[in-house]
Protein backbone atom coordinates (compact mmCIF):
# COMPACT_ATOMS: atom_id res chain seq x y z
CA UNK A 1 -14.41 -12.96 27.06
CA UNK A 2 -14.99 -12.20 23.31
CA UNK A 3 -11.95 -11.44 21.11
CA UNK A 4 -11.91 -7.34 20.51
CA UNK A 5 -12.05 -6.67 16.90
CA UNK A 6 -8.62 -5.17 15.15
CA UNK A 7 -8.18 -4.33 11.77
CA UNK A 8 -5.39 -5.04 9.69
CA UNK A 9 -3.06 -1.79 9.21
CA UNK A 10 -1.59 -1.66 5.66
CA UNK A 11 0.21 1.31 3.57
CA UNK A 12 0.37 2.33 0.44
CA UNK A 13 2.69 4.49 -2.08
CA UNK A 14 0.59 6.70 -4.98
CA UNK A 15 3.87 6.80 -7.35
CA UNK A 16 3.66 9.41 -10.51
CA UNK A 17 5.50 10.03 -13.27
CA UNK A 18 4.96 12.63 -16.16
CA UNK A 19 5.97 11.03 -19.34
CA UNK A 20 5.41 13.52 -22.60
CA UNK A 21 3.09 15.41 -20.03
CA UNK A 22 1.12 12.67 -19.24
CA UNK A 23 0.52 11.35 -15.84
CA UNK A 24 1.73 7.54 -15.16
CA UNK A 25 1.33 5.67 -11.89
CA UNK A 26 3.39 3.21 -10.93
CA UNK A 27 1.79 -0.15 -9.65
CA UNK A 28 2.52 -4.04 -9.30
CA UNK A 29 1.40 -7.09 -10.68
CA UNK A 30 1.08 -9.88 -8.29
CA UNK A 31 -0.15 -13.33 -8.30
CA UNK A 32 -3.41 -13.96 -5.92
CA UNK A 33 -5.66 -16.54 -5.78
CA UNK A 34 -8.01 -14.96 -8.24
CA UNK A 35 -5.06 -14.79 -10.45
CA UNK A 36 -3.13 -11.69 -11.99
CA UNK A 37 -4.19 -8.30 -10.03
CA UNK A 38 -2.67 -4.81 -10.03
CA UNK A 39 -2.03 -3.32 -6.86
CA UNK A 40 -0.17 0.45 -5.21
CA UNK A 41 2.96 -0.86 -3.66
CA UNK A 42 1.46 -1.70 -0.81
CA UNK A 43 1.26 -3.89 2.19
CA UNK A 44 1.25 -4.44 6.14
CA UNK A 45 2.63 -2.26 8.78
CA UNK A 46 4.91 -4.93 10.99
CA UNK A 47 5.99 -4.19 14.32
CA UNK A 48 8.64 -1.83 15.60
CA UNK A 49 7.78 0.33 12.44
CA UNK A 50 6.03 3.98 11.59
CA UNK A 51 3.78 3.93 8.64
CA UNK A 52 5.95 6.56 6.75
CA UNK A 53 9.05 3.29 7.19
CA UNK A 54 6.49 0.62 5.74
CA UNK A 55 5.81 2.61 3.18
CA UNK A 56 9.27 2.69 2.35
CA UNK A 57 10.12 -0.75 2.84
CA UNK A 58 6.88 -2.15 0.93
CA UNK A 59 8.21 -0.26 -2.00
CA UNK A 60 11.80 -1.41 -1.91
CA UNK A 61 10.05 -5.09 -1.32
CA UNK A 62 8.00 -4.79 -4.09
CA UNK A 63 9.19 -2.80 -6.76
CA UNK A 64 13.30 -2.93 -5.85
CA UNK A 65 13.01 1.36 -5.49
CA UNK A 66 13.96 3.48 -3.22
CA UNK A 67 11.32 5.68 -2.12
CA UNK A 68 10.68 8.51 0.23
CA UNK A 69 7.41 9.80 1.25
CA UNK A 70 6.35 13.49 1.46
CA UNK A 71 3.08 13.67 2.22
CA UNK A 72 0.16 11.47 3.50
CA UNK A 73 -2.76 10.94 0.69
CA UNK A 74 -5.16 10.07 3.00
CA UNK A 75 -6.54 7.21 5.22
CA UNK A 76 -8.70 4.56 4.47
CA UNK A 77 -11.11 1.77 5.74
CA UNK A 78 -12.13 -0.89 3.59
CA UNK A 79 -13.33 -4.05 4.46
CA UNK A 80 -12.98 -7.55 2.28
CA UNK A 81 -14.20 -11.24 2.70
CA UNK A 82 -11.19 -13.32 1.79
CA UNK A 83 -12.06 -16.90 0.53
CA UNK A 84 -10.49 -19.80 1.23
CA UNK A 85 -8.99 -21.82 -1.71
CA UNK A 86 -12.02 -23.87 -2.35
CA UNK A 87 -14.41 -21.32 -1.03
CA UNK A 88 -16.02 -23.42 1.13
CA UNK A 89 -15.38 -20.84 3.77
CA UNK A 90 -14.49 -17.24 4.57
CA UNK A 91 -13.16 -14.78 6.46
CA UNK A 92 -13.79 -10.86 7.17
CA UNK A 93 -11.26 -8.59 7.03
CA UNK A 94 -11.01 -4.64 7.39
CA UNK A 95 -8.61 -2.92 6.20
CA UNK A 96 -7.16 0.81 7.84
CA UNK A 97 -4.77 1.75 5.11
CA UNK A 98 -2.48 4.79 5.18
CA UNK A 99 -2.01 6.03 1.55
CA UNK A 100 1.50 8.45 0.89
CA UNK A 101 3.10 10.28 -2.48
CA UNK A 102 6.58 10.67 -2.46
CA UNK A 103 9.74 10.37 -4.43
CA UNK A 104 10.07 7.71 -6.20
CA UNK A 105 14.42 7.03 -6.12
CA UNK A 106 17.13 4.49 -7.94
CA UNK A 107 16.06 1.10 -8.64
CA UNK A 108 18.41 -1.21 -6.65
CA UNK A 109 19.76 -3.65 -9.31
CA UNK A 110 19.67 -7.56 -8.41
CA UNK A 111 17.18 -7.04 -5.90
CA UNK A 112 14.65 -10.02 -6.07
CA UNK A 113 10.66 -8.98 -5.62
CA UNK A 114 8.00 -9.78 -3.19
CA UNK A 115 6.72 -13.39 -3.12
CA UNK A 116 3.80 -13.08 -5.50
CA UNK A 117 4.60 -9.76 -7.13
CA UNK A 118 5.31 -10.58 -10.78
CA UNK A 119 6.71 -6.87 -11.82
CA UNK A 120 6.72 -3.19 -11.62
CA UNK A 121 4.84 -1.61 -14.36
CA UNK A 122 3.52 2.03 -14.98
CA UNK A 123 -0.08 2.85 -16.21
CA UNK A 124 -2.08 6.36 -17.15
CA UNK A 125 -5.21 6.98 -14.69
CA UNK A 126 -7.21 6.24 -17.95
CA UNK A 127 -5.63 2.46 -18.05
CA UNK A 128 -6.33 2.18 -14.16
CA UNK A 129 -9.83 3.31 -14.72
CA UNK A 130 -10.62 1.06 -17.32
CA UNK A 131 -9.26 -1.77 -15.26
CA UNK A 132 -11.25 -2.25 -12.21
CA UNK A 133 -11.50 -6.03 -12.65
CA UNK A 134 -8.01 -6.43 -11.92
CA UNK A 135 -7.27 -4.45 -9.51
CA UNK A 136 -6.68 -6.06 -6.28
CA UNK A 137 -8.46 -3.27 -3.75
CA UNK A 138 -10.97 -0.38 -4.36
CA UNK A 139 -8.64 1.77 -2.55
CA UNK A 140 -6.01 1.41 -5.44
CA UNK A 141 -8.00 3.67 -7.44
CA UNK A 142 -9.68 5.80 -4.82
CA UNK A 143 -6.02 6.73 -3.63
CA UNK A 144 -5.22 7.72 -6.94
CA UNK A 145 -7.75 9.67 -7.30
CA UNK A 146 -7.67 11.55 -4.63
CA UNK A 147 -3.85 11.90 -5.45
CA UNK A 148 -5.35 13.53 -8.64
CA UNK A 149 -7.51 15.62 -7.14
CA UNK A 150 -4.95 17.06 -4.59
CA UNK A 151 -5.15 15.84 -1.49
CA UNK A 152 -1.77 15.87 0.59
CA UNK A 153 -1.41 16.24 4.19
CA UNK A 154 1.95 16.46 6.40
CA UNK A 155 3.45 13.42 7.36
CA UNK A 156 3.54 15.36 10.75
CA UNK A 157 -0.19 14.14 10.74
CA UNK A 158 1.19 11.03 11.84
CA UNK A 159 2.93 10.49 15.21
CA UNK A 160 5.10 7.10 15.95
CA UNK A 161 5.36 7.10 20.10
CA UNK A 162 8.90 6.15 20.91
CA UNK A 163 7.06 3.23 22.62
CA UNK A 164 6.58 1.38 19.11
CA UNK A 165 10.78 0.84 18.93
CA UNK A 166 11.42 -0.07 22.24
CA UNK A 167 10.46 -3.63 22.24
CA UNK A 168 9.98 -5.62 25.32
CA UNK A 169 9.08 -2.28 26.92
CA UNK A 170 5.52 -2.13 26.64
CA UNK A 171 3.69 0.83 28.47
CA UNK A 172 0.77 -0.23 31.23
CA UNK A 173 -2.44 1.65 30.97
């Protein structure tokens, strides 16, 4: 029987500030195998979890800050061929991310970052245009952009069956 096809389920935060009236997003620096790349806070949903609490706990992972999301940017598909370290071979991925905005709250002091992720850093949309090259996914500056240009929906969008945080008690189709 062939293996059905699943794609990995990731979320992201679209963070902004206004600093002098100017619009800064918040992203991280992390370490990949193509070196340096800027990223959203971002990263996998894991089990027993909504995609509003990954969201959450990506951003306290990866930038030590509390954060609450308000409203769901959008949802994307993307799809990426990840090399191995020599790049003799490679592997195809798709991507179903779930973008949010939110409030951003306190850092939490002493709290040590994401394997990989280097720092926290802030950058205007013109910076994060200009910077394509490093930017880990195409979706970090699609989701910003269509942050920019409005788009929120309701978390209510999204529904978590009680299901997902009962473990062990999976339901028979």
């Amino acid at each position: 029987m062939q293996e059905r096809w699943k794609p990995s389920v990731t979320v992201a935060a679209v963070i902004e500030r206004q600093v002098h009236g100017q619009s800064q997003f918040m992203l991280v620096e992390e370490l990949t195998r193509d070196g340096l790349k800027f990223n959203n806070p971002a990263g996998h949903l894991d089990p027993g979890e909504s995609p509003i609490e990954a969201c959450a706990r990506e951003v306290l992972e990866e930038t030590a800050h509390l954060f609450k999301p308000t409203a769901l940017v959008g949802v994307y598909l993307s799809r990426f061929e990840k090399h191995s370290p020599d790049r003799s071979q490679s592997e195809d991925i798709t991507y179903l991310r779930f973008a949010f905005c939110g409030e951003l709250g306190a850092l939490q002091s002493g709290r040590a970052l994401d394997d990989g992720i280097v720092r926290a850093l802030w950058m205007s949309p013109e910076e994060i245009r200009a910077s394509t090259e490093h930017h880990r996914s195409p979706l970090l500056l699609r989701c910003m952009e269509d942050y920019l240009a409005g788009k929120r929906f309701p978390l209510n969008l999204i529904t978590t069956d009680t299901s997902v945080y009962e473990l062990g008690q999976l339901v028979s189709l």
